[in-house]
Protein backbone atom coordinates (compact mmCIF):
# COMPACT_ATOMS: atom_id res chain seq x y z
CA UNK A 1 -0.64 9.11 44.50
CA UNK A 2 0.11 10.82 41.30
CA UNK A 3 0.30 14.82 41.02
CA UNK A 4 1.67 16.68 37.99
CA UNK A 5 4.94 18.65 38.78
CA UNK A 6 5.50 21.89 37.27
CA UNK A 7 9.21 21.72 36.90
CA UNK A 8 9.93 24.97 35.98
CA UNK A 9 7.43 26.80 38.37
CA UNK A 10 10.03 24.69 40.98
CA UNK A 11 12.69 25.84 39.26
CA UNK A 12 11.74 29.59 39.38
CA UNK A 13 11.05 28.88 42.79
CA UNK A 14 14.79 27.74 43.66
CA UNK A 15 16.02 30.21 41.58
CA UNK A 16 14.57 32.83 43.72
CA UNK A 17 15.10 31.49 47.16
CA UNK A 18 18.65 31.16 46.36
CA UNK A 19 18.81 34.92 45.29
CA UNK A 20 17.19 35.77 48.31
CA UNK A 21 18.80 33.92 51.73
CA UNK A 22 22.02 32.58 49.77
CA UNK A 23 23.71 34.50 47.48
CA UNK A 24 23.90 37.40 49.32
CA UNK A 25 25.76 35.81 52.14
CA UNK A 26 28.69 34.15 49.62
CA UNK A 27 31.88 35.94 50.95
CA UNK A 28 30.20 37.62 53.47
CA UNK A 29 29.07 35.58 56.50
CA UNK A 30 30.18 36.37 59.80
CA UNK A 31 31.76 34.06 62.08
CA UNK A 32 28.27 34.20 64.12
CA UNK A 33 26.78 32.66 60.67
CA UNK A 34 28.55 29.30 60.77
CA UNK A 35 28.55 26.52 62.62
CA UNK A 36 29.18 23.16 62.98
CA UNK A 37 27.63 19.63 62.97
CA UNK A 38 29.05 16.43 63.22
CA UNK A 39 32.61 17.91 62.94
CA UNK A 40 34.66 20.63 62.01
CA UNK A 41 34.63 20.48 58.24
CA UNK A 42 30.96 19.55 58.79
CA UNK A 43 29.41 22.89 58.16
CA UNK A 44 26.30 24.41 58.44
CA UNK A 45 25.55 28.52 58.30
CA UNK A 46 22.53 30.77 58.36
CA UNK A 47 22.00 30.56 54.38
CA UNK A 48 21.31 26.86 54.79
CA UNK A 49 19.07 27.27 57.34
CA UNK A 50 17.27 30.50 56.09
CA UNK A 51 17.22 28.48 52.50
CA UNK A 52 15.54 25.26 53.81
CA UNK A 53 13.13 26.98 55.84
CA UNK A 54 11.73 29.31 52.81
CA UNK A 55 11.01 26.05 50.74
CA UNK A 56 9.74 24.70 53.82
CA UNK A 57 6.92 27.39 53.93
CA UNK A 58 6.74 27.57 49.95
CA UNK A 59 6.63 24.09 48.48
CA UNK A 60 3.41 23.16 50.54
CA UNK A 61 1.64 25.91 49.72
CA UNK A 62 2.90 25.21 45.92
CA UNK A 63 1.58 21.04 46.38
CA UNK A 64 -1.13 21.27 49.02
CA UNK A 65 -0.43 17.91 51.39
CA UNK A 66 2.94 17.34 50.55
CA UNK A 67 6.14 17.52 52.99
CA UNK A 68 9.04 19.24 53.11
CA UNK A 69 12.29 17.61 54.93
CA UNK A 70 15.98 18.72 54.26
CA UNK A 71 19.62 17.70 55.69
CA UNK A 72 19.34 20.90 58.11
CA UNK A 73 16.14 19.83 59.49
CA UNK A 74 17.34 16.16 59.41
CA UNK A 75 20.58 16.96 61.31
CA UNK A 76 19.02 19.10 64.32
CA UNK A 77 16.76 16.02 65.09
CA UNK A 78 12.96 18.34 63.45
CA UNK A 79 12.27 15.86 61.16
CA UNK A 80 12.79 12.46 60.05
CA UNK A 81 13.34 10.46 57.34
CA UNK A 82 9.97 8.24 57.86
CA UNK A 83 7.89 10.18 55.12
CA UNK A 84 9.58 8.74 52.59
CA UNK A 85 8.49 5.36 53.57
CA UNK A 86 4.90 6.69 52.98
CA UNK A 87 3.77 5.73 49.80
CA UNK A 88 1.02 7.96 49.80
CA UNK A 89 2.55 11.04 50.53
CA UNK A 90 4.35 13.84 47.86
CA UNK A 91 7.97 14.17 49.63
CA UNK A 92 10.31 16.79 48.56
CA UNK A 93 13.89 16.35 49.78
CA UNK A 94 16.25 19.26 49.66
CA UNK A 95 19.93 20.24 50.36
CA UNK A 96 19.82 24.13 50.72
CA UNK A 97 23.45 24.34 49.90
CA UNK A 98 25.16 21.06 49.06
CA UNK A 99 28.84 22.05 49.44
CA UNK A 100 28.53 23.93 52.38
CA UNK A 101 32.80 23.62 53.14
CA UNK A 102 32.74 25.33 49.99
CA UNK A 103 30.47 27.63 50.43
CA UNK A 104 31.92 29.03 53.41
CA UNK A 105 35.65 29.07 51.73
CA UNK A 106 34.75 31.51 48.71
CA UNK A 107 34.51 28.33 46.33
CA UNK A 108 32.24 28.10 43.85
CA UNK A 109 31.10 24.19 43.40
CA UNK A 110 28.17 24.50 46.36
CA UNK A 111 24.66 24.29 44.92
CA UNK A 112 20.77 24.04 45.84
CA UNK A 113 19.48 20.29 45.02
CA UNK A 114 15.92 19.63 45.90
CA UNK A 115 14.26 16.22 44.66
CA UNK A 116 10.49 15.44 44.73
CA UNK A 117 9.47 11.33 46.06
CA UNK A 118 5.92 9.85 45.40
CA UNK A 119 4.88 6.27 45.88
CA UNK A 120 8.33 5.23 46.68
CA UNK A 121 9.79 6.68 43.66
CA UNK A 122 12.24 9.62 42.80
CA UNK A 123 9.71 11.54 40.22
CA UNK A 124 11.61 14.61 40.08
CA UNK A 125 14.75 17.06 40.94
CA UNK A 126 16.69 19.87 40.06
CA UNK A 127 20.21 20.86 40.34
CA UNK A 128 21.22 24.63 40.39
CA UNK A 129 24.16 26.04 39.83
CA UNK A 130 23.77 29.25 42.04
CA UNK A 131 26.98 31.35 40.71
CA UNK A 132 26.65 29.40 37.21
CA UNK A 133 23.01 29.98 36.84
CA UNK A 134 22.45 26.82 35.56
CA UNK A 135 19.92 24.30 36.50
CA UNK A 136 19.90 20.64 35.88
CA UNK A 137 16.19 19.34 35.84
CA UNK A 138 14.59 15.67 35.62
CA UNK A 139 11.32 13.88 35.59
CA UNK A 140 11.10 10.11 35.68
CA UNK A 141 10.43 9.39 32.06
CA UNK A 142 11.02 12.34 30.53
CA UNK A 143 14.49 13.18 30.81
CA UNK A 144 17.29 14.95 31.88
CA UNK A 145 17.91 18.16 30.91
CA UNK A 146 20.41 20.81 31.52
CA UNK A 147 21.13 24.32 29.74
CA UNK A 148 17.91 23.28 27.57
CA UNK A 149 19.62 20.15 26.14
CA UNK A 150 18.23 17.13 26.73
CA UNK A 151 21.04 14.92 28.22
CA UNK A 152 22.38 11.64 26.74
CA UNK A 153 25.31 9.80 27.97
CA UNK A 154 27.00 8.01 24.91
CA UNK A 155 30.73 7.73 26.83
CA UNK A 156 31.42 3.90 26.69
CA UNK A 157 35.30 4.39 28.39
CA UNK A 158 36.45 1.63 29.79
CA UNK A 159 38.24 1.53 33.31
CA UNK A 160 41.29 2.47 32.40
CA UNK A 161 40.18 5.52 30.27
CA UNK A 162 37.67 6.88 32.88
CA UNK A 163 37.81 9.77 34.91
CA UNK A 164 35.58 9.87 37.88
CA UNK A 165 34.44 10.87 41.59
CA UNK A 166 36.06 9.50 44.71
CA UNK A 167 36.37 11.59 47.59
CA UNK A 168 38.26 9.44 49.96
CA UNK A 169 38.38 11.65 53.43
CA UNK A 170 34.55 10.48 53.09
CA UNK A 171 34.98 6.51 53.64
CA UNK A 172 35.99 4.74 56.02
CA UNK A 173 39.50 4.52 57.18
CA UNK A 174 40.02 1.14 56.30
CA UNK A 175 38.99 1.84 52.64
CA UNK A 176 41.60 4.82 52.17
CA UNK A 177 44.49 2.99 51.50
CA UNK A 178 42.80 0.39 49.37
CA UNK A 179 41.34 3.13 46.58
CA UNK A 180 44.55 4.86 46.44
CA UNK A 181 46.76 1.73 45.47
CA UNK A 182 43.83 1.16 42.74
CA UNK A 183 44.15 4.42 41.15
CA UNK A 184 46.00 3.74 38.64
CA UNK A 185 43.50 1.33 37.20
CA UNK A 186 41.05 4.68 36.00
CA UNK A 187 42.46 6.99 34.06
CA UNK A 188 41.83 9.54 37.04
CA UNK A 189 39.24 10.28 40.42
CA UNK A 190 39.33 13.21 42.39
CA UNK A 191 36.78 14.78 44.85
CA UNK A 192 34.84 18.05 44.57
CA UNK A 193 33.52 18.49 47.92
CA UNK A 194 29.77 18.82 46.12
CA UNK A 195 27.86 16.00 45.40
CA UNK A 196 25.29 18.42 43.10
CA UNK A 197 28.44 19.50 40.71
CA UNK A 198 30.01 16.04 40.88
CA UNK A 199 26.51 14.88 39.47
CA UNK A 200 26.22 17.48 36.79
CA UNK A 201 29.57 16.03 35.31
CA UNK A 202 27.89 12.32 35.74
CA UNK A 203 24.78 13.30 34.04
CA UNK A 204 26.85 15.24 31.41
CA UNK A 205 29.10 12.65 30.50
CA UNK A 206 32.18 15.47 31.82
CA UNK A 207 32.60 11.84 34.78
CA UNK A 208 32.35 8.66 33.81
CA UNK A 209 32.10 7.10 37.39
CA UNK A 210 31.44 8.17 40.89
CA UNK A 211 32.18 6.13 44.09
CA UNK A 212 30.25 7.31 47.17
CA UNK A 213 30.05 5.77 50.70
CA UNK A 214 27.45 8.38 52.26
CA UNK A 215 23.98 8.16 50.29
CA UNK A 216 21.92 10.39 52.67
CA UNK A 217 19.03 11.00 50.04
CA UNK A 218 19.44 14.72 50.27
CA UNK A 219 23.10 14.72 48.31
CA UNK A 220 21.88 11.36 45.61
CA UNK A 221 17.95 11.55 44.78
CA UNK A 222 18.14 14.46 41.93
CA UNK A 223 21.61 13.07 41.20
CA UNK A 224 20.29 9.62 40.81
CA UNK A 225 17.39 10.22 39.23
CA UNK A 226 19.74 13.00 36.38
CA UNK A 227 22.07 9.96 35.87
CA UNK A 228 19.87 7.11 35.23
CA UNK A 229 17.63 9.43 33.20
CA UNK A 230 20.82 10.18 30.86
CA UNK A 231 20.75 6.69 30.33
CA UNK A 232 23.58 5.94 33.24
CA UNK A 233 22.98 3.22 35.84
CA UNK A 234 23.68 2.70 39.81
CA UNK A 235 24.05 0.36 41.87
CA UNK A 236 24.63 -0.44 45.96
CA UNK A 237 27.43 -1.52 46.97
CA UNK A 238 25.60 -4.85 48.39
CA UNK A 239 23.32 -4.84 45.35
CA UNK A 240 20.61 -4.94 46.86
CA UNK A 241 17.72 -2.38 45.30
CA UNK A 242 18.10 1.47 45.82
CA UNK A 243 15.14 3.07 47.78
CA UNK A 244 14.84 6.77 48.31
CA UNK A 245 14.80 6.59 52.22
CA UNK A 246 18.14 4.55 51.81
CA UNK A 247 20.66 6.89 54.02
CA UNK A 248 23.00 3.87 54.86
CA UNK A 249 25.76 2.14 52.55
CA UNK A 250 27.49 2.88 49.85
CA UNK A 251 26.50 4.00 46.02
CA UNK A 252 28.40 3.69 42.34
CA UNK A 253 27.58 5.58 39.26
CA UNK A 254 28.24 5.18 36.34
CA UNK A 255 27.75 5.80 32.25
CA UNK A 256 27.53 2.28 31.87
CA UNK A 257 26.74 -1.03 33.05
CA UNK A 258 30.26 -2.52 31.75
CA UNK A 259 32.27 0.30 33.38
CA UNK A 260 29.62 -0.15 36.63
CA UNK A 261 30.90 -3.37 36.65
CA UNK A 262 34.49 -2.96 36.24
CA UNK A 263 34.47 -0.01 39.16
CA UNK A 264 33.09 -2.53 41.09
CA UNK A 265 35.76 -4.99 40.79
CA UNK A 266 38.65 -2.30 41.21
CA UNK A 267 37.34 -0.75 44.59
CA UNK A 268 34.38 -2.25 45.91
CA UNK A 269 34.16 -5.69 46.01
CA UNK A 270 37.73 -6.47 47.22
CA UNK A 271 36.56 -5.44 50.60
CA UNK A 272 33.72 -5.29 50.67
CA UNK A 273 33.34 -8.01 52.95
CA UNK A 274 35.67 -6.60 55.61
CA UNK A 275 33.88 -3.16 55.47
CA UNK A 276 30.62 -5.14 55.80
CA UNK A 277 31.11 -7.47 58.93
CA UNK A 278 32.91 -3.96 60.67
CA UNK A 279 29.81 -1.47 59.49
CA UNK A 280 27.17 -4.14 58.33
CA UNK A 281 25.74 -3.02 55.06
């Protein structure tokens, strides 16, 4: 299937919807307007929801035939993740407000990342920044842009000089000790709580390196597809090949192959063999 995307029509469009059932409710939702999911810090509140359901009526009616699934709808058991598995079918994927934690504490890395999957491929996303007002856009062979710059990593750091993403409440138990007696092998990794603003830094060269054990494809296709268009690379942690339905493992980014590499060796592959015969892959 192949059907020209108007990225900025989409990006008007996010723009807008985030004006509309979002913005208004930073520092001002009611205790009636949150709730939770999996746990406590897992968050979800009525902007999410409101969000995800207005591109759920728009973006169809934008791209006649295609589908609209999200984390929100994802989590309450509406929708499933099968449609990506469908070659034939224009997918768009969307996290209404990546960052939700933050969201609902007053702080300002949350952000609206929606990515667009045909024919088993990530052809497009966007990023926005809702209290920036900045939007990171990409298109599979065209680019990643982002404040009207086209974006090209040229960071070659090494290990030791590289500053990167690891949030470590997110992996497993067993892994948490291990990544903090390699930290001082990177110059530095700390966590935003965001995957969206954690991937503007990748794609902007501001990270050299994330580590991530949770690739549901709502918080990594736009990210992925940003990075790799900046001329970064990713891998799995098993190596095997990255699919757009994948929503089990673990991910690395990075500016380069060599550094890709060299992250791998510091925090991944020492255990990885433990962490596989506990969770499988």
């Amino acid at each position: 299937m192949t059907q020209s995307i108007d990225i900025d029509k989409i990006s008007d469009v996010l723009v807008d919807v985030a004006a509309t059932y979002i913005l208004p409710r930073y520092n001002a939702l009611t205790s009636g307007q949150i709730d939770t999911k999996s746990g406590p810090n897992d968050l979800v509140t009525i902007a999410d929801t409101e969000a995800e359901e207005a591109l759920v009526r728009i973006l169809p009616d934008l791209y006649p035939g295609s589908i609209v699934i999200g984390e929100e709808s994802i989590s309450s058991g509406k929708a499933t993740l099968a449609p990506l598995k469908d070659a034939g079918r224009m997918v768009w994927v969307v996290d209404p407000v990546d960052g939700t934690y933050n969201f609902v504490h007053g702080k300002r890395e949350f952000a609206v990342m929606l990515a667009c999957v045909m024919d088993g491929e990530i052809r497009a996303g966007w990023i926005y920044d809702i209290l920036g007002e900045r939007t990171m856009t990409m298109e599979k062979g065209a680019g990643a842009y982002f404040e009207g710059r086209r974006l090209n990593l040229t960071n070659r750091n090494d290990a030791i000089n590289a500053t990167g993403h690891i949030g470590k409440k997110y992996f497993p138990k067993e892994m948490r000790a291990h990544l903090e007696d390699q930290r001082d092998k990177v110059k530095q990794f700390y966590s935003l709580s965001c995957a969206a603003h954690e991937y503007i830094n990748l794609a902007t060269g501001k990270a050299d390196f994330g580590v991530y054990s949770r690739i549901k494809p709502w918080d990594h296709l736009a990210g992925v597809l940003a990075v790799t268009e900046a001329g970064g690379v990713i891998a799995k942690w098993d190596s095997s090949v990255y699919h757009p339905s994948d929503d089990f493992g673990g991910l690395i980014v990075a500016s380069h192959d060599a550094l890709l590499h060299q992250i791998d060796a510091i925090f991944i592959k020492p255990i990885l063999e433990d962490i596989i015969l506990k969770y499988g892959k």
